[in-house]
Protein backbone atom coordinates (compact mmCIF):
# COMPACT_ATOMS: atom_id res chain seq x y z
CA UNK A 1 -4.68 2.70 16.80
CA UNK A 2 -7.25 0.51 14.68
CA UNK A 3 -9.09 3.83 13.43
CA UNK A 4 -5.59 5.49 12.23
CA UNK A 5 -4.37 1.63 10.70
CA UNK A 6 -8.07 2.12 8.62
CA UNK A 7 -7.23 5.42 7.77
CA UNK A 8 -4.30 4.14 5.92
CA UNK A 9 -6.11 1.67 4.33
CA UNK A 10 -8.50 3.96 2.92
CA UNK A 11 -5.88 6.23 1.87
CA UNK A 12 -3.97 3.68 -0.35
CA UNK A 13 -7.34 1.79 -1.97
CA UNK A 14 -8.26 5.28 -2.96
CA UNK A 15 -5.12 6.27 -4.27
CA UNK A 16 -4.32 2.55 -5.82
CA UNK A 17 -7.77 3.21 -7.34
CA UNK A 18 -6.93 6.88 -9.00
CA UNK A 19 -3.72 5.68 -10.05
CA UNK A 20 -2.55 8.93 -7.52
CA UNK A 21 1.32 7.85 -6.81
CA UNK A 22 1.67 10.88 -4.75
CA UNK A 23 -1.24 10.13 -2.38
CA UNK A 24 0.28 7.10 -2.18
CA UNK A 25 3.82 7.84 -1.44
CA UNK A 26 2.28 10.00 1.79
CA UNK A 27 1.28 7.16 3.41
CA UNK A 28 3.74 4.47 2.56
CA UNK A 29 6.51 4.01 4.83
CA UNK A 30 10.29 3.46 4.25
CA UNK A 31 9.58 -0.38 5.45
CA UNK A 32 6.90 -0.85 3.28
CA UNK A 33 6.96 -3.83 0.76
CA UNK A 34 5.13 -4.84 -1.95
CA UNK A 35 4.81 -8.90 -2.39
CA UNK A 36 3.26 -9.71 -5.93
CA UNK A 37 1.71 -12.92 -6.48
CA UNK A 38 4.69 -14.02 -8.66
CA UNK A 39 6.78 -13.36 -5.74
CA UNK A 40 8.82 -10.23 -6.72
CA UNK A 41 9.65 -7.79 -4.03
CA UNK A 42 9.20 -4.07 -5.00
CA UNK A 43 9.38 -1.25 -2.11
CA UNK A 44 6.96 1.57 -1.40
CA UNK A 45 8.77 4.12 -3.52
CA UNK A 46 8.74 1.25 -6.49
CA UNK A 47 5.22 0.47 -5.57
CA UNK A 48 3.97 4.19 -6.00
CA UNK A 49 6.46 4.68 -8.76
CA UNK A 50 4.10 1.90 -11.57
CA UNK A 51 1.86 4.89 -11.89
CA UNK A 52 4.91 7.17 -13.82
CA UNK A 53 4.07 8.18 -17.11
CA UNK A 54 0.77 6.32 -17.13
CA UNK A 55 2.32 2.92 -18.00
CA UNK A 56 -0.20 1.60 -15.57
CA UNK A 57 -3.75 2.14 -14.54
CA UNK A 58 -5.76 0.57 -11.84
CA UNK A 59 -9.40 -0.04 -12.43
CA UNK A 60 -9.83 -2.35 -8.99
CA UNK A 61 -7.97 -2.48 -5.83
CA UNK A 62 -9.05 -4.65 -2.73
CA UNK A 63 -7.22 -5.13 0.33
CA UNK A 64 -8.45 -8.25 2.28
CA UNK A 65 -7.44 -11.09 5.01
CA UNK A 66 -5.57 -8.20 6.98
CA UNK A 67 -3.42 -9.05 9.84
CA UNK A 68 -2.19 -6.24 12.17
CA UNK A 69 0.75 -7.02 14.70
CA UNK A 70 2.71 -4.75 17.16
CA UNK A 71 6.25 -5.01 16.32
CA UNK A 72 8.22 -2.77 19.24
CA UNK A 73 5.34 -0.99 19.28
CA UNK A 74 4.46 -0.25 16.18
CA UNK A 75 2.00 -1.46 13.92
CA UNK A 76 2.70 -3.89 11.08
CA UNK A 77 0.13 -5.19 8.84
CA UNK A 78 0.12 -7.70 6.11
CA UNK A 79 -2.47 -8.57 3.60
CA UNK A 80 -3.90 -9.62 0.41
């Protein structure tokens, strides 16, 4: 399970990176949500959705302090 979690990882830093919304959306699930550090709530399809029209480009991504839970038997993860 941890080698498929870090797959998805990878996936979205390198997407979030190329400003690739449609990379993105493949790997972002209906629960996902976006937590900014103002607070604001945005889901995955809002998330992936910045990168329309080129209103917004990426030059750094990180994704650190990762915490991965079962939930019902499924993965959850949050991070910074």
């Amino acid at each position: 399970m941890a080698a498929a979690i870090q797959e998805i990882f990878d996936t979205l830093i390198a997407s979030e990176r190329a400003n690739d919304a449609r990379k993105m959306a493949d790997v972002l699930t209906e629960g996902f949500r976006f937590i900014s550090p103002a607070g604001f709530v945005i889901t995955g399809e809002q998330f992936a959705g910045r990168f329309d029209g080129g209103a917004l480009t990426t030059t750094s991504f990180n994704l650190t302090n990762v915490d991965v839970r079962e939930h019902e038997g499924t993965p959850v993860a949050v991070g910074v």
